[in-house]
N, C-alpha and C. Protein backbone atom coordinates (compact mmCIF):
# COMPACT_ATOMS: atom_id res chain seq x y z
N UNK A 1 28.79 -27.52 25.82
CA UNK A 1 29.96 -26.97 26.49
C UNK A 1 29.50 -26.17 27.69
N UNK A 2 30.00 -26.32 28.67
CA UNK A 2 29.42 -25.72 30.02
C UNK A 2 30.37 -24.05 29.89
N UNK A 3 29.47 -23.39 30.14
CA UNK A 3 30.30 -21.97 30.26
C UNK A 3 31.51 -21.69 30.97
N UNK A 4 31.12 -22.61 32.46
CA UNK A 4 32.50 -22.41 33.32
C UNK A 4 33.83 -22.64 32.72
N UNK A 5 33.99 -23.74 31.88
CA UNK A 5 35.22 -24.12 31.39
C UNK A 5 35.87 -23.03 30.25
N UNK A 6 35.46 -22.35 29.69
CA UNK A 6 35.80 -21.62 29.09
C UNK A 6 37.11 -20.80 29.53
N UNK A 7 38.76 -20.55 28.76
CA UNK A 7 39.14 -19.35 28.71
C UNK A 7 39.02 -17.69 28.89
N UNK A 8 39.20 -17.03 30.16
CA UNK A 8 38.26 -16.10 29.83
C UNK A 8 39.20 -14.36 29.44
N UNK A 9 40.59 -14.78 29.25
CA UNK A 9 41.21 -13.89 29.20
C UNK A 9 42.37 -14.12 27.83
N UNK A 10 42.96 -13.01 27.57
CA UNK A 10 43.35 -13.16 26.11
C UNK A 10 44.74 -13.40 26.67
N UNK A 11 46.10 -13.76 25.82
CA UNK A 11 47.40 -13.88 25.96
C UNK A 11 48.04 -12.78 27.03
N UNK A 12 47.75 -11.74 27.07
CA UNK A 12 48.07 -10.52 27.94
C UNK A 12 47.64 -11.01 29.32
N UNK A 13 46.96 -12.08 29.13
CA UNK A 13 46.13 -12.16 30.74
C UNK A 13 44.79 -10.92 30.94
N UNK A 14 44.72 -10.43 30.02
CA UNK A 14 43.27 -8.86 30.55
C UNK A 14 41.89 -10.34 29.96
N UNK A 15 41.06 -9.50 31.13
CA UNK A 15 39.93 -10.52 30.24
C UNK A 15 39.81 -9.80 28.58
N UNK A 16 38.58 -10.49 28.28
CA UNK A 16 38.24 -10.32 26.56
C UNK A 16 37.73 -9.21 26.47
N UNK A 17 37.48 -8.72 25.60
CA UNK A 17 36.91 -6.92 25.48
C UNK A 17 35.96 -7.03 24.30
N UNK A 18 34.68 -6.75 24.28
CA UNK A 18 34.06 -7.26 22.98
C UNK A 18 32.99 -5.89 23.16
N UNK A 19 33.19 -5.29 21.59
CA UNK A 19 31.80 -4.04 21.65
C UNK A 19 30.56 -4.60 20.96
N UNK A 20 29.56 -4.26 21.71
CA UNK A 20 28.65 -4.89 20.83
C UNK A 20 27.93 -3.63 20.27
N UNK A 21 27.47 -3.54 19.03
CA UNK A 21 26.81 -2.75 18.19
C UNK A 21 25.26 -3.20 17.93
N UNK A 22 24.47 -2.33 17.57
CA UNK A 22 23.17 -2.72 17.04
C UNK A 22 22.22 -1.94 17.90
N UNK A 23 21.07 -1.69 16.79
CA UNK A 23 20.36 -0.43 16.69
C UNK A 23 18.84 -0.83 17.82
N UNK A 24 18.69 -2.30 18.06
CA UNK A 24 17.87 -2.11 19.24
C UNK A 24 18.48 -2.24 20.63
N UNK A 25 17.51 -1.41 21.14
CA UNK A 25 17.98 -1.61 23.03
C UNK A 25 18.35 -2.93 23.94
N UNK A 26 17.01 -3.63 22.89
CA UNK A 26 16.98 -4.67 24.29
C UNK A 26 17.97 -5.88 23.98
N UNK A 27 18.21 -5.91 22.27
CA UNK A 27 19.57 -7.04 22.20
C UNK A 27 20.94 -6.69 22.11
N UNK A 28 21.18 -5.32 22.85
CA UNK A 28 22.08 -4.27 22.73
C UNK A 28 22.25 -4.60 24.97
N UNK A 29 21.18 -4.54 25.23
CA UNK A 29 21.57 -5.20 26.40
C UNK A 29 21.80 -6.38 26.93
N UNK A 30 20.98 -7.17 26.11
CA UNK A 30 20.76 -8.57 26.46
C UNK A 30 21.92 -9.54 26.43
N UNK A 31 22.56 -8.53 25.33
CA UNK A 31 24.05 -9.11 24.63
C UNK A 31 25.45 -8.59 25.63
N UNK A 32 24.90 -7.56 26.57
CA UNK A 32 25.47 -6.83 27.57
C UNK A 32 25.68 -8.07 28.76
N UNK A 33 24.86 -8.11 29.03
CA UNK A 33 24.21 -8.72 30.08
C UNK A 33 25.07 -10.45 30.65
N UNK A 34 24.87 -11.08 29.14
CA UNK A 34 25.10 -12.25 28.36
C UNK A 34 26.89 -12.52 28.89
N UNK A 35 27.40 -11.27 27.73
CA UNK A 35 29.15 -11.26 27.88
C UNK A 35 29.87 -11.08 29.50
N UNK A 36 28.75 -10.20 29.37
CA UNK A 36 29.43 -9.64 30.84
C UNK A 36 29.55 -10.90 32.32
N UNK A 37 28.49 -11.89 32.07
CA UNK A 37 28.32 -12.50 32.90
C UNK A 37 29.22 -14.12 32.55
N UNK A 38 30.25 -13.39 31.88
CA UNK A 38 30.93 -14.66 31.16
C UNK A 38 32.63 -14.26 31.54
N UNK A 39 32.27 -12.65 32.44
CA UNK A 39 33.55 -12.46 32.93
C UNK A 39 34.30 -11.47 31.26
N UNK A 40 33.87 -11.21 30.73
CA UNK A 40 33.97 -9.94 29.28
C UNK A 40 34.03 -9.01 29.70
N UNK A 41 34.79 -8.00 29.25
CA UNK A 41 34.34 -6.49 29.71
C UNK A 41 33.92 -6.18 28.04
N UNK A 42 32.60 -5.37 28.24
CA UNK A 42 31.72 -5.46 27.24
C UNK A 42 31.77 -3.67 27.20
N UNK A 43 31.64 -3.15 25.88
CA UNK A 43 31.07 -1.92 25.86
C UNK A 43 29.86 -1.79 24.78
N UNK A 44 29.10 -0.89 24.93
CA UNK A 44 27.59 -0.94 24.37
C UNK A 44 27.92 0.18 22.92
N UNK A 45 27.30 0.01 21.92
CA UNK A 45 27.22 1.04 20.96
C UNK A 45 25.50 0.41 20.42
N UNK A 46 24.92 2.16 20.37
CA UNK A 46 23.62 1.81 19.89
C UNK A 46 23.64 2.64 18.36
N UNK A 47 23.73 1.75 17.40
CA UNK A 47 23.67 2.22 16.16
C UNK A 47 25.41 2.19 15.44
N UNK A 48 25.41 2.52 13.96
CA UNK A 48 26.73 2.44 13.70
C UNK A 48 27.44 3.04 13.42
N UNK A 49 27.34 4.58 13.52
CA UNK A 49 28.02 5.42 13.54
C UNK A 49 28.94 5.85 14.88
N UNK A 50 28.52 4.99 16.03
CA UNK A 50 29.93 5.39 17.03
C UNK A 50 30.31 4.19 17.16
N UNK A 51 30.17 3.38 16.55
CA UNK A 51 31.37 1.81 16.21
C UNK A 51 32.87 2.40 16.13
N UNK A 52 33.02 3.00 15.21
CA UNK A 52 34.42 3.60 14.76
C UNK A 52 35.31 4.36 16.10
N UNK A 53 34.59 5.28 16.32
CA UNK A 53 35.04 6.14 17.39
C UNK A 53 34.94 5.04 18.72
N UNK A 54 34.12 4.45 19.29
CA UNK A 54 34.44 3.48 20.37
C UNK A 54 34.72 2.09 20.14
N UNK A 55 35.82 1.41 19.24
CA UNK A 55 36.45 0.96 18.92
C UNK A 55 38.07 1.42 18.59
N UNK A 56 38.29 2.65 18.71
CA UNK A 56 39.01 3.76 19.13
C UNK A 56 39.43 3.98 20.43
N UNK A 57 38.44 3.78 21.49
CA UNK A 57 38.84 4.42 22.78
C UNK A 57 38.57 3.13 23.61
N UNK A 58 37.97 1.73 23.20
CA UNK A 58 38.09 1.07 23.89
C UNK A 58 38.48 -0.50 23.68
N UNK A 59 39.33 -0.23 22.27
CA UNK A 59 40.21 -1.24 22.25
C UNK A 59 40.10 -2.69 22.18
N UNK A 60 38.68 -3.37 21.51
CA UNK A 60 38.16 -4.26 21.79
C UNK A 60 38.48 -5.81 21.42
N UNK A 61 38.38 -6.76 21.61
CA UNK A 61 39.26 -7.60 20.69
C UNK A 61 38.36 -8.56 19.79
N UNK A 62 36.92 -8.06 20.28
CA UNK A 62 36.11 -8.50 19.05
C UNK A 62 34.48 -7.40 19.20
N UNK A 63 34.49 -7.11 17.52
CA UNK A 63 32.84 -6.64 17.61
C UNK A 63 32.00 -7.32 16.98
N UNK A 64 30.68 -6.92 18.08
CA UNK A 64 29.69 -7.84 17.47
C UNK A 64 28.82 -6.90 16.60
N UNK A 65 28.65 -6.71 15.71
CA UNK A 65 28.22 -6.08 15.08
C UNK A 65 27.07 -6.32 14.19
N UNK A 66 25.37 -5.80 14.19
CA UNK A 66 24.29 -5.95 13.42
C UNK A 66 24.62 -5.56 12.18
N UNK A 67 24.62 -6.48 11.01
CA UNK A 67 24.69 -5.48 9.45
C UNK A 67 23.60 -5.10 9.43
N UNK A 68 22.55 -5.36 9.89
CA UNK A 68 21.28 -4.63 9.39
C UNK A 68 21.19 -2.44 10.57
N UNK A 69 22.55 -2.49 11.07
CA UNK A 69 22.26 -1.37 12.00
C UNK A 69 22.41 -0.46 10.98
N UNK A 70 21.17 0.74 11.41
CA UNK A 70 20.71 1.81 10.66
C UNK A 70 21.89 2.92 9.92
N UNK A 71 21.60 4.47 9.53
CA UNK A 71 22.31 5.15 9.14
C UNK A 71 23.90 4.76 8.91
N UNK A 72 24.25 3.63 8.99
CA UNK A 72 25.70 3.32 8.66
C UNK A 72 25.32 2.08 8.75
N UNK A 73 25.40 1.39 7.79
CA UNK A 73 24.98 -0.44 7.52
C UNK A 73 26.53 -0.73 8.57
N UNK A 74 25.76 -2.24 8.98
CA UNK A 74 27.28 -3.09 9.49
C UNK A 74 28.30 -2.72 8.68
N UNK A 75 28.04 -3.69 6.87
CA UNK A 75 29.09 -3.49 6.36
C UNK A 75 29.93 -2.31 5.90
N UNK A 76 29.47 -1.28 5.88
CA UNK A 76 29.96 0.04 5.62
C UNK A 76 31.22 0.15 6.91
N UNK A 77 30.69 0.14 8.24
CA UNK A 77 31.13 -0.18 9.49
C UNK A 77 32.47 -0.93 9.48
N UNK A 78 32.21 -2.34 8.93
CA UNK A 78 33.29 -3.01 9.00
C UNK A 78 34.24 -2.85 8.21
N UNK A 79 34.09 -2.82 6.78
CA UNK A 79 35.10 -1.86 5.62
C UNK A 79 35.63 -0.55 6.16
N UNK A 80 34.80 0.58 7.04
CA UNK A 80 36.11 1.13 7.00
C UNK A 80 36.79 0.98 8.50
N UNK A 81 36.81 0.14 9.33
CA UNK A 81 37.55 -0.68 10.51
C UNK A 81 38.28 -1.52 9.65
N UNK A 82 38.74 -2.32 8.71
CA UNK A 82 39.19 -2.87 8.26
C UNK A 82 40.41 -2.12 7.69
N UNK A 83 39.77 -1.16 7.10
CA UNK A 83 40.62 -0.31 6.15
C UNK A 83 41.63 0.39 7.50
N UNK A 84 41.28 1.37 7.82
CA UNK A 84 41.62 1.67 9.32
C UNK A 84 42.78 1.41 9.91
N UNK A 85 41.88 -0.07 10.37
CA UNK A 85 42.55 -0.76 11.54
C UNK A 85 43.79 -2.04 10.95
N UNK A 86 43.87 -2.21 9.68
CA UNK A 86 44.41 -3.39 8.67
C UNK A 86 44.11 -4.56 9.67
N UNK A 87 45.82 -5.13 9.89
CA UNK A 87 45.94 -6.10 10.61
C UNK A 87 45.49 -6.50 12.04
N UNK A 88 45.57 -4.61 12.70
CA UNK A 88 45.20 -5.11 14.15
C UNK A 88 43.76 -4.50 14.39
N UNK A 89 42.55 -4.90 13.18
CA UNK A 89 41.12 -4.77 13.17
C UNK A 89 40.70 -6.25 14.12
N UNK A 90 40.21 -5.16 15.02
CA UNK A 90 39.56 -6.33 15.84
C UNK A 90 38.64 -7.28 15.12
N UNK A 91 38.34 -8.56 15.89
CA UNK A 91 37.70 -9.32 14.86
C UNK A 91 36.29 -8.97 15.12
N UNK A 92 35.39 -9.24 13.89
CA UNK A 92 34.31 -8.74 13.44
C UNK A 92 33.48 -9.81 13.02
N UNK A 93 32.26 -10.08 14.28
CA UNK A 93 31.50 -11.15 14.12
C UNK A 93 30.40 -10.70 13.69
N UNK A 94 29.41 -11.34 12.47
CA UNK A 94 28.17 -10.33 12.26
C UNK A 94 27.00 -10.56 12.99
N UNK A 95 25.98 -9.71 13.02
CA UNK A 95 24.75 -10.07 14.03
C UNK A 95 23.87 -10.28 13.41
N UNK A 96 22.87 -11.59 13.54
CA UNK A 96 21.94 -11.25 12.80
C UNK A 96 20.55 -11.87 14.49
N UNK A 97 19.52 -11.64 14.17
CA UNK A 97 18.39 -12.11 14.90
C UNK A 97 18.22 -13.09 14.57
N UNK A 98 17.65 -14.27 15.28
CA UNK A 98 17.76 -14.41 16.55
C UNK A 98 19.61 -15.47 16.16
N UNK A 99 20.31 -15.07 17.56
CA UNK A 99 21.45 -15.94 17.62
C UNK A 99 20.96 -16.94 18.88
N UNK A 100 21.97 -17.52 19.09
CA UNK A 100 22.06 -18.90 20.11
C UNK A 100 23.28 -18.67 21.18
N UNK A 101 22.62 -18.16 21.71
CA UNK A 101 24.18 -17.81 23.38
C UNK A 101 25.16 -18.27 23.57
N UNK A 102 25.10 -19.78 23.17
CA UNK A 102 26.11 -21.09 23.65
C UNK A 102 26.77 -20.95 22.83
N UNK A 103 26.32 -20.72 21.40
CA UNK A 103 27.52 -20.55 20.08
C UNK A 103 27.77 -19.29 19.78
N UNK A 104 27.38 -18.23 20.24
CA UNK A 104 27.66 -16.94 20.11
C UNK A 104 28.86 -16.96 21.20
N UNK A 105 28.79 -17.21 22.24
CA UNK A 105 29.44 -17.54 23.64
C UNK A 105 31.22 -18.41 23.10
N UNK A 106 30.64 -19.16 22.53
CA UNK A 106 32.15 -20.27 21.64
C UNK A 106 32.52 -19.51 21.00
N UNK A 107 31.83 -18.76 20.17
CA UNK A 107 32.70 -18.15 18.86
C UNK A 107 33.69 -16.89 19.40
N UNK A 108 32.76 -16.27 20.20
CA UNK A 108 33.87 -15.26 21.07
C UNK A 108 34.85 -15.76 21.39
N UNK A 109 35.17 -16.51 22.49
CA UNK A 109 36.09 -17.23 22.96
C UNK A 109 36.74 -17.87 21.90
N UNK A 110 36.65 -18.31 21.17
CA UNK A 110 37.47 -18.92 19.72
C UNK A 110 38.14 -18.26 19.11
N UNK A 111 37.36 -17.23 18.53
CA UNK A 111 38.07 -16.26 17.72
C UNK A 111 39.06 -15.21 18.15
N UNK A 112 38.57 -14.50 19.27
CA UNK A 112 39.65 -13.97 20.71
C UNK A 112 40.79 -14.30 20.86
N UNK A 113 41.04 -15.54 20.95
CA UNK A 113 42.20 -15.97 21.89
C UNK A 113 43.30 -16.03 20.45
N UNK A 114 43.98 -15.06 19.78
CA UNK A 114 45.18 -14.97 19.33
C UNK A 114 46.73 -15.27 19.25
């Protein structure tokens, strides 16, 4: 699937909004880097304790989220966003090492578009 063709904005017309979580730097940027250049407005969380709170202030319509991120596991993370957020819990893709861009890239765009 060529990137260009892709959807890049949700029913509202705003582009996609996706936070990405996880406790290293460089796939915390890389994953920055990645969305952003796909036309995403991306926000960064390093670790999982400000998942909650900036998923709060920036409204995202999907997180990517490491279960293996430190002092607050993914899943702890996502249970209580779930709990939380019920129905309008953004969707919650999990992270694991190493992913594949092109299908990380689809699944956003897939799951997004509501």
């Amino acid at each position: 699937m060529s990137r260009g063709n892709r959807d890049k904005t949700v029913p509202l017309g705003r582009p996609l909004r996706v936070l990405v979580a996880d406790d290293d730097r460089d796939t915390v940027m890389n994953l920055g880097i990645l969305l952003r250049s796909e036309g995403i407005e991306v926000q960064l969380a390093r670790g999982g304790l400000k998942v909650p709170e900036a998923v709060a202030q920036f409204h995202p319509d999907a997180v990517l989220l490491d279960l293996a991120v430190s002092r607050h596991n993914g899943l702890d993370v996502a249970q209580e966003l779930t709990k939380r957020y019920g129905e309008r819990c953004p969707v919650l893709i999990p992270l694991t090492k190493p992913y594949d861009p092109d299908a990380l890239l689809k699944l956003v765009f897939s799951i997004t578009r509501k």
